[in-house]
N, C-alpha and C. Protein backbone atom coordinates (compact mmCIF):
# COMPACT_ATOMS: atom_id res chain seq x y z
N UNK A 1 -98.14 -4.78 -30.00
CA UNK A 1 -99.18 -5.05 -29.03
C UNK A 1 -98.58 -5.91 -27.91
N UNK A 2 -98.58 -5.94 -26.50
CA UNK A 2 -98.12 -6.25 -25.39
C UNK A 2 -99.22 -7.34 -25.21
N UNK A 3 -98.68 -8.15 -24.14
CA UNK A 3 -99.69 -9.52 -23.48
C UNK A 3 -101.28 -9.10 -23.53
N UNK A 4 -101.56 -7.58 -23.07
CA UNK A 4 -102.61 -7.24 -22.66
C UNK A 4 -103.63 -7.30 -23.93
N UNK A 5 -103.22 -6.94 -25.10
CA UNK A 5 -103.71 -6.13 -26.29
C UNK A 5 -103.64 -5.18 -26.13
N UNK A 6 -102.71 -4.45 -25.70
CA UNK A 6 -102.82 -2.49 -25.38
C UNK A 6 -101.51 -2.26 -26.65
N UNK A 7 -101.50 -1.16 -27.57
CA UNK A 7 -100.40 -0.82 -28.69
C UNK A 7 -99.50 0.23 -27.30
N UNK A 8 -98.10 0.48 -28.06
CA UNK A 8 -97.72 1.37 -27.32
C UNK A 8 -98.08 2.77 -27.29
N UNK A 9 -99.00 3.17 -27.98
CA UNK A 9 -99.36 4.83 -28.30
C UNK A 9 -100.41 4.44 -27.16
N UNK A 10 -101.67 3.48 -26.68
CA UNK A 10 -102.14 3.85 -25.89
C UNK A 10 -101.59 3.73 -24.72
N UNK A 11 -100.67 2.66 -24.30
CA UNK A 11 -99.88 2.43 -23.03
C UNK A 11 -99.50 4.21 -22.60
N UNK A 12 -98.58 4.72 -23.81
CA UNK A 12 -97.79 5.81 -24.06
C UNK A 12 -98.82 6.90 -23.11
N UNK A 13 -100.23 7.06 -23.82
CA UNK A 13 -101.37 8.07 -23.63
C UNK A 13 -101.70 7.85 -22.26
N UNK A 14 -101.82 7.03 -22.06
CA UNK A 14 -102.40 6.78 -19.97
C UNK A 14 -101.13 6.92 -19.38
N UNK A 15 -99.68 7.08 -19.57
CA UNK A 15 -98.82 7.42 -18.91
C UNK A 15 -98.74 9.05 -18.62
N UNK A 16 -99.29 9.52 -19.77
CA UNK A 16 -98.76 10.95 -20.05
C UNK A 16 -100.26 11.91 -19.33
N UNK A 17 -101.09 10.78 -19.30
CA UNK A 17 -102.58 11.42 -18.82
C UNK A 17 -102.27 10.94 -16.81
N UNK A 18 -101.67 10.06 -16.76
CA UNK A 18 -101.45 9.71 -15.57
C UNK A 18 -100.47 11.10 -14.97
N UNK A 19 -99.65 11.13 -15.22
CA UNK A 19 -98.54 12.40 -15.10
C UNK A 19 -99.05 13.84 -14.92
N UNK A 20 -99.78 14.16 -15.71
CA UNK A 20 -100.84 15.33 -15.75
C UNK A 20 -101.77 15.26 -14.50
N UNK A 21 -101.90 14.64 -14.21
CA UNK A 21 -103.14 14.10 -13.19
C UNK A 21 -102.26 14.81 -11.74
N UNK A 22 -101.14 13.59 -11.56
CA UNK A 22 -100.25 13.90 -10.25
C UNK A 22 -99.82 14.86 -10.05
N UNK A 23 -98.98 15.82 -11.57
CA UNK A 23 -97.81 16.85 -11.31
C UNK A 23 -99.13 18.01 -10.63
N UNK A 24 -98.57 18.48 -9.78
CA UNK A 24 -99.22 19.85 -9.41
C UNK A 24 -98.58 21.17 -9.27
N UNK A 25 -98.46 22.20 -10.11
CA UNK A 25 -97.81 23.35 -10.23
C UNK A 25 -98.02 24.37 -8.88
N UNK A 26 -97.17 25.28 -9.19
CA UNK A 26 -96.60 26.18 -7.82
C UNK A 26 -97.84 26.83 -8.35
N UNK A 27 -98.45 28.10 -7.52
CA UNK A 27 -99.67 29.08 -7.74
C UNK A 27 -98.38 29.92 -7.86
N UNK A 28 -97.26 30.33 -7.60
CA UNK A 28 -96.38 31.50 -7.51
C UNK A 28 -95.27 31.40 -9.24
N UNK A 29 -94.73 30.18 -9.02
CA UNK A 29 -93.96 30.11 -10.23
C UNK A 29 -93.93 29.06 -11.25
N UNK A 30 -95.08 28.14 -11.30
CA UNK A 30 -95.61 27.42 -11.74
C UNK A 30 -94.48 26.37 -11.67
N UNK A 31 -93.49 26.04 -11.18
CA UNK A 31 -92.94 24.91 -10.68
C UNK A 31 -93.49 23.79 -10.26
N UNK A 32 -93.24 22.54 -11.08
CA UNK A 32 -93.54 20.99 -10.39
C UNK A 32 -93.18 21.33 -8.66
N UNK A 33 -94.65 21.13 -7.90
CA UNK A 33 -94.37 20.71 -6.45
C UNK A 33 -93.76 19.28 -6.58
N UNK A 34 -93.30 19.21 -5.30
CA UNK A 34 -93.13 18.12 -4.73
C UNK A 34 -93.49 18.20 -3.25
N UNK A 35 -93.60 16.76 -2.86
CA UNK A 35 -94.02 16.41 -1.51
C UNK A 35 -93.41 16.66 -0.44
N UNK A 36 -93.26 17.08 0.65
CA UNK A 36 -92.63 17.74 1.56
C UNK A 36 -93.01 16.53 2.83
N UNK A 37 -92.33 15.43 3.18
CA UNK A 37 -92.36 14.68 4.24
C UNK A 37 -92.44 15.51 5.82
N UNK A 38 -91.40 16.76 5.88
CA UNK A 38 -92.10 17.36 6.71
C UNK A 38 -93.16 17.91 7.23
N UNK A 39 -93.94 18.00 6.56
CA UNK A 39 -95.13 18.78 6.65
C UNK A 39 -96.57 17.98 6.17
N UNK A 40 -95.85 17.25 5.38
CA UNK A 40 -97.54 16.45 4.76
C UNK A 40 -97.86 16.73 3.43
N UNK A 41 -97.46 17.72 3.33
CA UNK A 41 -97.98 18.81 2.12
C UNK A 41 -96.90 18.91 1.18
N UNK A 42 -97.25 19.80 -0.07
CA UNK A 42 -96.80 20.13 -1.24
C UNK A 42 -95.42 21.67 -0.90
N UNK A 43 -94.44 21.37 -1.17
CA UNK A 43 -93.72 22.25 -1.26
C UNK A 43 -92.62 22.53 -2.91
N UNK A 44 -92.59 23.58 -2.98
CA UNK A 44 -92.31 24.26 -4.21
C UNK A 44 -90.44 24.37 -4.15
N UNK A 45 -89.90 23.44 -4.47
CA UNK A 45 -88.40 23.24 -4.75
C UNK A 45 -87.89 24.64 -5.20
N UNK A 46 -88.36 25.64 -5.99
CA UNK A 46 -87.99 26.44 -6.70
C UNK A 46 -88.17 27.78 -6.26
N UNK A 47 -89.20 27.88 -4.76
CA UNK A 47 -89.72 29.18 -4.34
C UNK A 47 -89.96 28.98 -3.59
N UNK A 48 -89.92 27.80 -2.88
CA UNK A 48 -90.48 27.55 -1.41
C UNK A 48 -92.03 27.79 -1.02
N UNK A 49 -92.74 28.37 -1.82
CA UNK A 49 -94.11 28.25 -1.83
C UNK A 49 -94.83 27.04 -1.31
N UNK A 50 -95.40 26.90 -0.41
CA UNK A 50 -96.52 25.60 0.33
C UNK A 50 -97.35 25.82 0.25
């Protein structure tokens, strides 16, 4: 148990629910987007899909 009272399985669970939340998949090849500073938007490392 950490300072907070949180165990590590729940710390663990809101990391992994946090992650799920952010990652956003390609509609084409289901690839983790990432953020594209050019544009603003979501671009697809793997297919170039935006």
């Amino acid at each position: 148990m950490n300072k907070f009272g949180l165990t590590d399985e729940v710390l663990d669970s809101q990391i992994v629910e946090t992650k799920q939340e952010i990652d956003k998949k390609c509609e084409c090849c289901a690839g983790d987007m990432d953020f594209d500073p050019s544009t603003g938007g979501l671009l697809c490392p793997f297919c170039g899909h935006k």
